[in-house]
PDB file of N, CA and C in Angstrom:
ATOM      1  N   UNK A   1       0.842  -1.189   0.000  1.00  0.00           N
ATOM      2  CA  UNK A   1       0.000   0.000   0.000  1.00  0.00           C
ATOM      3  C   UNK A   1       0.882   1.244   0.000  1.00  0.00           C
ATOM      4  N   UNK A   2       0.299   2.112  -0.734  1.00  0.00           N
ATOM      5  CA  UNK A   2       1.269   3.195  -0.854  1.00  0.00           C
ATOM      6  C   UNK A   2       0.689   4.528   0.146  1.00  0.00           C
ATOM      7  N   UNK A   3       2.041   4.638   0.664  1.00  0.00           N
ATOM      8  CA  UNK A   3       1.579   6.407   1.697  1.00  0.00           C
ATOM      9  C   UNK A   3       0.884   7.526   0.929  1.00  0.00           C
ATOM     10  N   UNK A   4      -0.150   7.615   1.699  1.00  0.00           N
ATOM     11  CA  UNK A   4      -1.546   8.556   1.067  1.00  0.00           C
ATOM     12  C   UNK A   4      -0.331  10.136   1.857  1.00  0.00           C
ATOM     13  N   UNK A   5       0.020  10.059   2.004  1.00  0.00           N
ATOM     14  CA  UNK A   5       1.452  11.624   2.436  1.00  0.00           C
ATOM     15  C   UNK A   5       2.209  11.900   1.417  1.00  0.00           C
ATOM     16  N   UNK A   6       2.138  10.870   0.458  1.00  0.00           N
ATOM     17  CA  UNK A   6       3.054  11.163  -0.737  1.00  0.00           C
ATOM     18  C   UNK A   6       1.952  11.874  -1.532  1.00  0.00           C
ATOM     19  N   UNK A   7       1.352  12.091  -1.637  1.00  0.00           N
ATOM     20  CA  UNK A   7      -0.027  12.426  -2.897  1.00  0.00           C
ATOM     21  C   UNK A   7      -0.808  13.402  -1.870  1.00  0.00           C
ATOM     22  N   UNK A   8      -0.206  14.450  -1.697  1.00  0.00           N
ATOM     23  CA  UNK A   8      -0.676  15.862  -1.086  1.00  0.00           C
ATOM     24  C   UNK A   8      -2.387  16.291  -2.120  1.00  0.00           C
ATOM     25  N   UNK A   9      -2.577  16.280  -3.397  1.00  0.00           N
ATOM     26  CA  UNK A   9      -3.137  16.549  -4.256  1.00  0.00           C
ATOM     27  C   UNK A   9      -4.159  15.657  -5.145  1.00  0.00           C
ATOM     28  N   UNK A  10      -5.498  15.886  -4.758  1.00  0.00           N
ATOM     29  CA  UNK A  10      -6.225  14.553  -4.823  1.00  0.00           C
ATOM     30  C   UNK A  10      -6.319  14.264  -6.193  1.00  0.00           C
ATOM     31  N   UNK A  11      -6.378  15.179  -6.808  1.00  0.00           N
ATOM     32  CA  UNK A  11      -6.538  15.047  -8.720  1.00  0.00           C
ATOM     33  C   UNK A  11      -4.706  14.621  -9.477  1.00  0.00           C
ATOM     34  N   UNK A  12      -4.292  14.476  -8.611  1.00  0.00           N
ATOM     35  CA  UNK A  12      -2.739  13.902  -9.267  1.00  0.00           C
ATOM     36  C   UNK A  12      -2.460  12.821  -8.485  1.00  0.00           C
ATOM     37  N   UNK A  13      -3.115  11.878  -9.375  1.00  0.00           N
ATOM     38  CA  UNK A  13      -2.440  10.422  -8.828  1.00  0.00           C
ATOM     39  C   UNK A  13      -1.026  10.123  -9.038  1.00  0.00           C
ATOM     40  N   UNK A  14      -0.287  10.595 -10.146  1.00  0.00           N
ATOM     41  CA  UNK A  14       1.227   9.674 -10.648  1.00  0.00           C
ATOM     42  C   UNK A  14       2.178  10.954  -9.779  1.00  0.00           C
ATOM     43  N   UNK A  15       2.704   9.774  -9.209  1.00  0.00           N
ATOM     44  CA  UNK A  15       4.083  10.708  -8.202  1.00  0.00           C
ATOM     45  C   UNK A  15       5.764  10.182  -8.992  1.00  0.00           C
ATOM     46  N   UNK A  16       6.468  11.331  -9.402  1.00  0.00           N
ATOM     47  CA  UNK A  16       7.972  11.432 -10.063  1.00  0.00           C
ATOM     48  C   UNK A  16       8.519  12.295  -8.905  1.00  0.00           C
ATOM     49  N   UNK A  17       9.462  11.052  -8.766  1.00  0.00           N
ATOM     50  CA  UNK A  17      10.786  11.635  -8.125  1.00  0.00           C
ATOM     51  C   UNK A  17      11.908  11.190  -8.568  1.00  0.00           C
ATOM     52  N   UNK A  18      13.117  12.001  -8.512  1.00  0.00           N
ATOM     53  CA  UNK A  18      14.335  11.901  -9.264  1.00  0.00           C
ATOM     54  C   UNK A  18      15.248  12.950  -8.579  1.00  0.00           C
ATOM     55  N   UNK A  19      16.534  12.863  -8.959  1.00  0.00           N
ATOM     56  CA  UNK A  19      17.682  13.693  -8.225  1.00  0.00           C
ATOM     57  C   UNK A  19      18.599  12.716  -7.396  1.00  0.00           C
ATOM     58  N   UNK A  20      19.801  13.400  -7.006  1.00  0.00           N
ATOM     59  CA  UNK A  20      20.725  13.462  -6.036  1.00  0.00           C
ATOM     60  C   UNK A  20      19.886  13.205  -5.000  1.00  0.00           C
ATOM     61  N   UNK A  21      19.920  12.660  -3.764  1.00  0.00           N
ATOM     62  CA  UNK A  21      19.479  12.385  -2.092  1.00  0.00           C
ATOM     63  C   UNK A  21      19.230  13.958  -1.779  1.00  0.00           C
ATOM     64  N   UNK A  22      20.352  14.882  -2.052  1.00  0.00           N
ATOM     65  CA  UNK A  22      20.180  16.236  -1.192  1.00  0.00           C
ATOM     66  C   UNK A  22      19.310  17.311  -1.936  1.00  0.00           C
ATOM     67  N   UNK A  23      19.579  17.018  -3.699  1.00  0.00           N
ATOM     68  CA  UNK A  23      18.476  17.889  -4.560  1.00  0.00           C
ATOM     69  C   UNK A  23      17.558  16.848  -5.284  1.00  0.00           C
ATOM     70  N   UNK A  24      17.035  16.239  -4.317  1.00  0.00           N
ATOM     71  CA  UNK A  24      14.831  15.649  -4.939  1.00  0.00           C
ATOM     72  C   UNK A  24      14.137  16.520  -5.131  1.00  0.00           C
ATOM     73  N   UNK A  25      13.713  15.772  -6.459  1.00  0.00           N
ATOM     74  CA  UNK A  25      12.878  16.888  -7.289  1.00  0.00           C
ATOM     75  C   UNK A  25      11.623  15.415  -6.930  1.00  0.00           C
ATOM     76  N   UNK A  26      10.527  16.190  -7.060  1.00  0.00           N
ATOM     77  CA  UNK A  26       9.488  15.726  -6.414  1.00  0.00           C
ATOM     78  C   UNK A  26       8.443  16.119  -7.536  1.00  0.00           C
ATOM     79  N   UNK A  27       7.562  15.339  -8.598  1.00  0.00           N
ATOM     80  CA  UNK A  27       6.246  16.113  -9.595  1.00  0.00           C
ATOM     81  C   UNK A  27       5.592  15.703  -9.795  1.00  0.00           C
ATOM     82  N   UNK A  28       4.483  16.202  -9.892  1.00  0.00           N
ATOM     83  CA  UNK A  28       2.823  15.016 -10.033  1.00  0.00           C
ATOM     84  C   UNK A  28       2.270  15.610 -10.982  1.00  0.00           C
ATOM     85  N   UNK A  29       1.481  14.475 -11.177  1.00  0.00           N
ATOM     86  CA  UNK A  29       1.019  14.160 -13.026  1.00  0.00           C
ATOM     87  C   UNK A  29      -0.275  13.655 -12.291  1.00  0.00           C
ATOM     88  N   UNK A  30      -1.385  14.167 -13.194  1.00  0.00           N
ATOM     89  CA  UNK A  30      -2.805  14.186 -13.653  1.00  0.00           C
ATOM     90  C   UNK A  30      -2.857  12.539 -14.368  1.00  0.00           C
ATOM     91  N   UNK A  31      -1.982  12.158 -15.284  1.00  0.00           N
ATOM     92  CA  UNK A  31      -2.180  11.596 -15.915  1.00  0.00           C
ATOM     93  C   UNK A  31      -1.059  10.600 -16.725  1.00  0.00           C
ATOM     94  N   UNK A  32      -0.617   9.664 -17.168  1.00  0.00           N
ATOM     95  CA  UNK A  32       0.112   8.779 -17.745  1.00  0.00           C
ATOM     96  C   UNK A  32       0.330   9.650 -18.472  1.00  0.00           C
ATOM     97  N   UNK A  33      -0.151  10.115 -19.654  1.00  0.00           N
ATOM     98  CA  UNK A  33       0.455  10.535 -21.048  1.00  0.00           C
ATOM     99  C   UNK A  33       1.558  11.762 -20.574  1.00  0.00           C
ATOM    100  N   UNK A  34       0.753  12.636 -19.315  1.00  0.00           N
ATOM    101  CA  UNK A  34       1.407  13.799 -18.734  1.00  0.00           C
ATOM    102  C   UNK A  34       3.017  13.245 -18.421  1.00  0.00           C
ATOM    103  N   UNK A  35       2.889  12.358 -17.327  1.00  0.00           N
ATOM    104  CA  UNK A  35       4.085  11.867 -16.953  1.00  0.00           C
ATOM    105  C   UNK A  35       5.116  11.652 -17.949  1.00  0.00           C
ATOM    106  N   UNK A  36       4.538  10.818 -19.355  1.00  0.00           N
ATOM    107  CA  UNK A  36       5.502  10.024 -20.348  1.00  0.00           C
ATOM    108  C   UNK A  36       6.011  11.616 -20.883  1.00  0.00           C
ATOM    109  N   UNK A  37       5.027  12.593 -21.255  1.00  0.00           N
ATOM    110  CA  UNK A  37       5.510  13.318 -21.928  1.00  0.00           C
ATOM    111  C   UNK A  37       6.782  14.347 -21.382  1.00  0.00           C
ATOM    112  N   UNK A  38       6.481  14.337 -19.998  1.00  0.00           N
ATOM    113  CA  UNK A  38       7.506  15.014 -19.025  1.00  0.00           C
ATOM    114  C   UNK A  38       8.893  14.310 -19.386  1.00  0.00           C
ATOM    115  N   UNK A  39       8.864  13.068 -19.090  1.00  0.00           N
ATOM    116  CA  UNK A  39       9.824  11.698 -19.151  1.00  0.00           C
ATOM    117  C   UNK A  39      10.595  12.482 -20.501  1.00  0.00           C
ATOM    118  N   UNK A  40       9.979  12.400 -21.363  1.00  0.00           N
ATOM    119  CA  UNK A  40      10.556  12.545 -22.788  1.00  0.00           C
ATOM    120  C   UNK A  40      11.022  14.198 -23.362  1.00  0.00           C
ATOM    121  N   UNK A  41      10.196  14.982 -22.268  1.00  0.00           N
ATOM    122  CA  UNK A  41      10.939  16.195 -22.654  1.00  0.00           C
ATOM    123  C   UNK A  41      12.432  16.926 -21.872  1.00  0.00           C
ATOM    124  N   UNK A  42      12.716  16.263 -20.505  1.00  0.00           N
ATOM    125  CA  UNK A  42      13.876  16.271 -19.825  1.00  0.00           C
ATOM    126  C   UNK A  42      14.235  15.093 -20.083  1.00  0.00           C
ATOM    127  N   UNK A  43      14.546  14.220 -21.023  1.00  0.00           N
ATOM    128  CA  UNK A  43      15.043  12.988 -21.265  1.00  0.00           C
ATOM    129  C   UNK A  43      15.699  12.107 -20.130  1.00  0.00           C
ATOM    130  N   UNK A  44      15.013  12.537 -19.519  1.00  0.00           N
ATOM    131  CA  UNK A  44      15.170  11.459 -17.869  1.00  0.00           C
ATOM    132  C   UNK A  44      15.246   9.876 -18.059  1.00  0.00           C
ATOM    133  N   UNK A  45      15.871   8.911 -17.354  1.00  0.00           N
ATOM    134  CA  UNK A  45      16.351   8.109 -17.552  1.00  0.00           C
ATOM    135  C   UNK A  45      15.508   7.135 -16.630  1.00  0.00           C
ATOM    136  N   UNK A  46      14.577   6.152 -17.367  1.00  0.00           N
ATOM    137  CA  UNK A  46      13.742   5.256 -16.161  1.00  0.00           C
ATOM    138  C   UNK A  46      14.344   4.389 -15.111  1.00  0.00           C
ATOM    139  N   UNK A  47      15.789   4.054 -15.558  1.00  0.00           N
ATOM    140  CA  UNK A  47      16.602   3.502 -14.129  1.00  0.00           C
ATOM    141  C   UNK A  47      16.486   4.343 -13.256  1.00  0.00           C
ATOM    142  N   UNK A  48      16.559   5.875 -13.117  1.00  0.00           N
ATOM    143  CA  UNK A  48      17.129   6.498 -12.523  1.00  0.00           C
ATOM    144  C   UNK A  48      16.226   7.411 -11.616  1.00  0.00           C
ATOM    145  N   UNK A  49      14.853   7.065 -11.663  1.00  0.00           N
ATOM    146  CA  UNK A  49      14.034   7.993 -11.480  1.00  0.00           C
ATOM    147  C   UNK A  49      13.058   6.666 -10.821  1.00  0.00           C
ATOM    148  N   UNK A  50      11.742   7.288  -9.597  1.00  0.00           N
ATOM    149  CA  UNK A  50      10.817   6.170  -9.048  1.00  0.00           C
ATOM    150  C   UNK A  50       9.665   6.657  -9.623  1.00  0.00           C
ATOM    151  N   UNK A  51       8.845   6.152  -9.701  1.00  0.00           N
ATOM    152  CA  UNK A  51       7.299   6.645 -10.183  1.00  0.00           C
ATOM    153  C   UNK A  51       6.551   5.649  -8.539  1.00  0.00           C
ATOM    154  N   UNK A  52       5.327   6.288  -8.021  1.00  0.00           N
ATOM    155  CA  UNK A  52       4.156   5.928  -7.222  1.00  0.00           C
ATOM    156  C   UNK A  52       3.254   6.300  -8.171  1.00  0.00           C
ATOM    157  N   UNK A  53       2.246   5.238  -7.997  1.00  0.00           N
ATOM    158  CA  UNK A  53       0.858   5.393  -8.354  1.00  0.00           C
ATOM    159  C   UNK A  53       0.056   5.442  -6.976  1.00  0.00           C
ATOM    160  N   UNK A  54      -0.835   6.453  -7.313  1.00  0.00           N
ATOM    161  CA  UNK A  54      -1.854   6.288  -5.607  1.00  0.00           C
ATOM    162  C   UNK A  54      -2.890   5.102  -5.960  1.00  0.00           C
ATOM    163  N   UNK A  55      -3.133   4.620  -7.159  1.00  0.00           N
ATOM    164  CA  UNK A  55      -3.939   3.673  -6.868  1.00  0.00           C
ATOM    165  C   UNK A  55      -3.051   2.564  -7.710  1.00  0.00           C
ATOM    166  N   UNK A  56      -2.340   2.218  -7.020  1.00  0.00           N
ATOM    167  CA  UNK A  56      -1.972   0.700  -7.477  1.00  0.00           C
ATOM    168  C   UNK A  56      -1.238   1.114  -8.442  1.00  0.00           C
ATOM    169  N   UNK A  57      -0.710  -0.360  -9.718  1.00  0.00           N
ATOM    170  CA  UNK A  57      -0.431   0.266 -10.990  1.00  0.00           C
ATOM    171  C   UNK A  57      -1.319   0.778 -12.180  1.00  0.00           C
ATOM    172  N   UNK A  58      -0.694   1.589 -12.929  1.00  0.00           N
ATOM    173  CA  UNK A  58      -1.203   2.533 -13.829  1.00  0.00           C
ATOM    174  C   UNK A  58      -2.366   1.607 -14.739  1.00  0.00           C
ATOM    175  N   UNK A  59      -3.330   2.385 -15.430  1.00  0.00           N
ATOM    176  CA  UNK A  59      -4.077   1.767 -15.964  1.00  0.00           C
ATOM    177  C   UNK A  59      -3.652   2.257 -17.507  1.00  0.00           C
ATOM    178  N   UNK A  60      -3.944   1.209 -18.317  1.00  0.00           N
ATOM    179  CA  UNK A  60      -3.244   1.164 -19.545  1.00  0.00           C
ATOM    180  C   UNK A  60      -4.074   2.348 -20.322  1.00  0.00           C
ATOM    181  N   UNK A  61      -3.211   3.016 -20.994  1.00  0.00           N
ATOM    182  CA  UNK A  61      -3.310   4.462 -21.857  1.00  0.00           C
ATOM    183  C   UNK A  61      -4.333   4.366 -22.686  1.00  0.00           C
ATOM    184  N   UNK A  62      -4.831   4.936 -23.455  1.00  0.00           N
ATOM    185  CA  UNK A  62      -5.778   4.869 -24.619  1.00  0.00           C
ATOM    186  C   UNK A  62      -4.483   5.014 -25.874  1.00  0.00           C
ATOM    187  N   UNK A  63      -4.332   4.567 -26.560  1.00  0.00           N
ATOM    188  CA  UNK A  63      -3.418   4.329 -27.914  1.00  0.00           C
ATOM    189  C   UNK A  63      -3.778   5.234 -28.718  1.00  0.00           C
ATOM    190  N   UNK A  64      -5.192   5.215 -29.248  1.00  0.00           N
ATOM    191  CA  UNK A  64      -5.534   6.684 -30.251  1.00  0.00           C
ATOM    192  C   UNK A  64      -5.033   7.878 -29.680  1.00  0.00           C
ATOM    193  N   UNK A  65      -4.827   8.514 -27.994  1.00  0.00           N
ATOM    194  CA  UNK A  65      -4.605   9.763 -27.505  1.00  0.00           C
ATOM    195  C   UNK A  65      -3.318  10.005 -27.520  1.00  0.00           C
ATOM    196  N   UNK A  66      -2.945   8.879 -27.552  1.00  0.00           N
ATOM    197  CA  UNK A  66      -1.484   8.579 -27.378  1.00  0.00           C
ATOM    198  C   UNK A  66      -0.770   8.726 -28.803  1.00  0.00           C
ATOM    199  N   UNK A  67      -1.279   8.724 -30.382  1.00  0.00           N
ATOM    200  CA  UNK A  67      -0.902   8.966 -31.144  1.00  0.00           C
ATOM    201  C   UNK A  67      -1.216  10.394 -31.429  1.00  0.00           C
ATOM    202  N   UNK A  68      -2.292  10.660 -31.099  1.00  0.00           N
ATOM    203  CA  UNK A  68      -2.319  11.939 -31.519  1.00  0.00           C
ATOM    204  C   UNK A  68      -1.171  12.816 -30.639  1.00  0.00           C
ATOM    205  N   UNK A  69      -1.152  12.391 -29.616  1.00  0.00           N
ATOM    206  CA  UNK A  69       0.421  13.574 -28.839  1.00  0.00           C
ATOM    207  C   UNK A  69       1.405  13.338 -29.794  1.00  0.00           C
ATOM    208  N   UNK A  70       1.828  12.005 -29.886  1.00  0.00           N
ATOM    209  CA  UNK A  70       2.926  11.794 -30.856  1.00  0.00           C
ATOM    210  C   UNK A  70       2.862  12.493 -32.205  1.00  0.00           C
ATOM    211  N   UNK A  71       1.896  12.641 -33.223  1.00  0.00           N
ATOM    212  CA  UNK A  71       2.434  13.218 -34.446  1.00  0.00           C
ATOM    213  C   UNK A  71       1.664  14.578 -34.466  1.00  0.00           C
ATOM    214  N   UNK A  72       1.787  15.426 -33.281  1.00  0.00           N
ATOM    215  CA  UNK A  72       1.787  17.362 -33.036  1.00  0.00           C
ATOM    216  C   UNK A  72       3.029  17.625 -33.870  1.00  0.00           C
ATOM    217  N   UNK A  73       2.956  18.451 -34.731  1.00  0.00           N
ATOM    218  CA  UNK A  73       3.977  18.769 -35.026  1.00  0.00           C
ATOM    219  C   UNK A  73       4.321  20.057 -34.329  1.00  0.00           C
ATOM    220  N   UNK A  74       5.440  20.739 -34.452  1.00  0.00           N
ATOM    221  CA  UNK A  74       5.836  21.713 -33.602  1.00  0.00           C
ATOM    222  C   UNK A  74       6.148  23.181 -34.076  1.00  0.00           C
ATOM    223  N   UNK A  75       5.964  24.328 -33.722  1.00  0.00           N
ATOM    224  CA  UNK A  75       6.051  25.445 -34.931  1.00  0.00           C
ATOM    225  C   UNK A  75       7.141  25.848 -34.741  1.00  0.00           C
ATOM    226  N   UNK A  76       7.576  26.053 -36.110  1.00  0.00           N
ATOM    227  CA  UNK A  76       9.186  26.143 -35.926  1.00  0.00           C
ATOM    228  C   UNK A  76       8.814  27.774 -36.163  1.00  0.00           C
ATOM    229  N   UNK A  77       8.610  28.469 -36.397  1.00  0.00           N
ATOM    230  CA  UNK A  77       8.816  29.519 -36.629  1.00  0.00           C
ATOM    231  C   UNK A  77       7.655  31.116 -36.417  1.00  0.00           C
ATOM    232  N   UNK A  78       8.042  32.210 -35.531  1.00  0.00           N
ATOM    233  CA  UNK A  78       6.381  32.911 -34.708  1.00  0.00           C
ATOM    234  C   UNK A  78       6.528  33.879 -35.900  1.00  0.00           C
ATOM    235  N   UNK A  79       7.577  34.923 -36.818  1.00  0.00           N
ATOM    236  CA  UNK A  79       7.592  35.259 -37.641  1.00  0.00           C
ATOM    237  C   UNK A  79       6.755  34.895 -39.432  1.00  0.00           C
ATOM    238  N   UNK A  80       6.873  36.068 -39.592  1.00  0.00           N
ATOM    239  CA  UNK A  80       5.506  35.425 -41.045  1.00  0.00           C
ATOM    240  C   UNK A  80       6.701  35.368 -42.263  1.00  0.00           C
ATOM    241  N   UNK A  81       6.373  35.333 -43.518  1.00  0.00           N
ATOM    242  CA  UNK A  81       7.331  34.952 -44.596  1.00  0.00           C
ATOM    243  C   UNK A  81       7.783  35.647 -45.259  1.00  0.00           C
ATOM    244  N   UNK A  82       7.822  37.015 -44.783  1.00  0.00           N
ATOM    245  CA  UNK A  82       8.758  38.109 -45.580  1.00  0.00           C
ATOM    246  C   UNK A  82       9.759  38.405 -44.797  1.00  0.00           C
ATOM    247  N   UNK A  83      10.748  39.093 -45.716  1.00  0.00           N
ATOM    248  CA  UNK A  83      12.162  39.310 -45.433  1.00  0.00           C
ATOM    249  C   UNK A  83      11.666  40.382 -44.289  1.00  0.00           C
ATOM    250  N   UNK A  84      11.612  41.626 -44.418  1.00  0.00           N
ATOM    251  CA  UNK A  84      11.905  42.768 -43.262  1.00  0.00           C
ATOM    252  C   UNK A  84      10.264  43.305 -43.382  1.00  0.00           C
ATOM    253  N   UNK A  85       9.829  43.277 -42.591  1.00  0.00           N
ATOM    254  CA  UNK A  85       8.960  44.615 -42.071  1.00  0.00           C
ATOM    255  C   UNK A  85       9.156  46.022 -41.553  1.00  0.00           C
ATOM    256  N   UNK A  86      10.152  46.014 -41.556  1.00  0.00           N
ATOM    257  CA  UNK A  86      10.052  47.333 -41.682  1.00  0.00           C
ATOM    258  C   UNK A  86       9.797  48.918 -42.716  1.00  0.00           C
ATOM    259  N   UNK A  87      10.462  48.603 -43.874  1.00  0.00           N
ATOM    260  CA  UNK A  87      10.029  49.677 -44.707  1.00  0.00           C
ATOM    261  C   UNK A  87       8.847  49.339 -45.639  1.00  0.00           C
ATOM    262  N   UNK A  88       7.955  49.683 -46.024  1.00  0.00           N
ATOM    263  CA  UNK A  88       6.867  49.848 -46.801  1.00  0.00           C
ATOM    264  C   UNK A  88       7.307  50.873 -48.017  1.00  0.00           C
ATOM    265  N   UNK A  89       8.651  50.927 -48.715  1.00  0.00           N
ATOM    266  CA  UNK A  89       8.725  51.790 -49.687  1.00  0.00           C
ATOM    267  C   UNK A  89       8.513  50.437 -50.528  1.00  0.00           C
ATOM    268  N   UNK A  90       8.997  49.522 -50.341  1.00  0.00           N
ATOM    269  CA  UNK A  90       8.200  48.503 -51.665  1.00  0.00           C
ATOM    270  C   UNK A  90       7.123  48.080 -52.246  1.00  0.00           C
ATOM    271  N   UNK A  91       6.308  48.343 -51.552  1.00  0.00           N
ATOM    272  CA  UNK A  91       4.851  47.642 -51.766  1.00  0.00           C
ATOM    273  C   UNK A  91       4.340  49.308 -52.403  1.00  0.00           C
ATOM    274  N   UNK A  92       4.788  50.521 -52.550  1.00  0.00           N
ATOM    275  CA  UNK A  92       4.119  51.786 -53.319  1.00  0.00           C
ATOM    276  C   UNK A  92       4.945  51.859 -54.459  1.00  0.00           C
ATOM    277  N   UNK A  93       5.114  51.078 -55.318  1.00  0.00           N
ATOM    278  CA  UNK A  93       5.884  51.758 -56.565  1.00  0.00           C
ATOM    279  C   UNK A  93       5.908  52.845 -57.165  1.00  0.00           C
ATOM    280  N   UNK A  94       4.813  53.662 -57.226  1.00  0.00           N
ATOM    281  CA  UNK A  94       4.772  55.098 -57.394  1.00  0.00           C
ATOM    282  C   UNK A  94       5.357  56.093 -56.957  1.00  0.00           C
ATOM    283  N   UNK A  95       6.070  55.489 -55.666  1.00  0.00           N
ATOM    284  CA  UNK A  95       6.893  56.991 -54.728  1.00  0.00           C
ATOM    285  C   UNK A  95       4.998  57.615 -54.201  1.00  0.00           C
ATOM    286  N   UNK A  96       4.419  57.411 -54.584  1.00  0.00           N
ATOM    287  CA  UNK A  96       2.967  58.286 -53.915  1.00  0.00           C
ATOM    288  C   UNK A  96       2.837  57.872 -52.246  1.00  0.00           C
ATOM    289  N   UNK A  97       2.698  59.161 -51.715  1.00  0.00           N
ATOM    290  CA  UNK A  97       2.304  58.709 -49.815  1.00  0.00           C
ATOM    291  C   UNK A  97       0.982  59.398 -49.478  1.00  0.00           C
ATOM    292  N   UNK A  98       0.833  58.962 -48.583  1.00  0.00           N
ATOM    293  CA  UNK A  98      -0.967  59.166 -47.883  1.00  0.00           C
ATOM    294  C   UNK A  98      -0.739  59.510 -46.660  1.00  0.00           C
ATOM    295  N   UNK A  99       0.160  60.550 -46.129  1.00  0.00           N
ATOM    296  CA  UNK A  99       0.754  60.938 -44.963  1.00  0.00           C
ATOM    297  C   UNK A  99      -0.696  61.412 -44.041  1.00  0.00           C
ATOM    298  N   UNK A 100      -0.469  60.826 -43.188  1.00  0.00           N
ATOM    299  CA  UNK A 100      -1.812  61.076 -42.101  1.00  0.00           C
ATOM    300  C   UNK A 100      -0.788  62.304 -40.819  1.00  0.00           C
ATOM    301  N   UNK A 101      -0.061  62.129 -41.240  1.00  0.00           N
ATOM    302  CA  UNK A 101       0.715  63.023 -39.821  1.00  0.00           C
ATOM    303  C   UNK A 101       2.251  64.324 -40.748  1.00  0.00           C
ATOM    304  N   UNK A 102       1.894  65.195 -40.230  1.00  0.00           N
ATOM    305  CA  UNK A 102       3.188  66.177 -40.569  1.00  0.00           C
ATOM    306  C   UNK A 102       4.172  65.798 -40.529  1.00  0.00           C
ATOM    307  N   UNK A 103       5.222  65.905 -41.646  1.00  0.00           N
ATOM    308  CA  UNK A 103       7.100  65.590 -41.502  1.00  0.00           C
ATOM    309  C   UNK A 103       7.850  66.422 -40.357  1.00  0.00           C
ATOM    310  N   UNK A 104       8.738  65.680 -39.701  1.00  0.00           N
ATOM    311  CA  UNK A 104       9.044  66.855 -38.234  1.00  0.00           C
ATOM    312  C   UNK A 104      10.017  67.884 -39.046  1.00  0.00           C
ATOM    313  N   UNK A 105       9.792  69.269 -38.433  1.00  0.00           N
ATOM    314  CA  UNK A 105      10.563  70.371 -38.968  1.00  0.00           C
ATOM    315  C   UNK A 105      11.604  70.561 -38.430  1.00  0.00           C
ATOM    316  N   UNK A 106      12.706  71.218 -38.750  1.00  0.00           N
ATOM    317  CA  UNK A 106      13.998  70.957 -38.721  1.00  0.00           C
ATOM    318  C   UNK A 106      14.621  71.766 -37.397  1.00  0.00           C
TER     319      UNK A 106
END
């Protein structure tokens, strides 16, 4: 039976701990997929690390949810597809402007 003191948090059953004896890192997971995905984004090492379940062992994943995490792809890029934003003399070929505000005087 596992210590109901380890699981402070009634909606997070999966308990991760890992570290050195003097720096334990201590994290709870909602959920299997949560945990795996943690696992896989600090590439933590399953020798090296304990998992608790508060209820017993884990109950087996759903496979469809589990693919869909797997093929998210990821955005590589927050910028849009032009070179510079900053000047707008390209997009007026005319040299013509629509100045809404006065040129500063000298």
């Amino acid at each position: 039976m596992i210590d109901t003191s380890l699981f402070p948090y009634e909606k997070f059953g999966f308990r991760l701990e890992f570290g050195e004896k003097k720096n334990t890192t201590v994290c709870w997971f909602e959920c299997q997929e949560h945990l795996d995905k943690y696992l896989e984004r600090y590439k933590l090492d399953k020798r090296t690390i304990k998992i608790d379940y508060r209820d017993g062992e884990p109950a087996k994943s759903n496979k469809k949810h589990q693919k869909s995490l797997e093929q998210r792809t990821r955005k590589t890029s927050s910028g849009g597809s032009s070179g510079s934003r900053g000047s707008t003399k390209k997009l007026d070929p005319t040299g013509t402007s629509n100045r809404t505000h006065k040129p500063k005087s000298k």
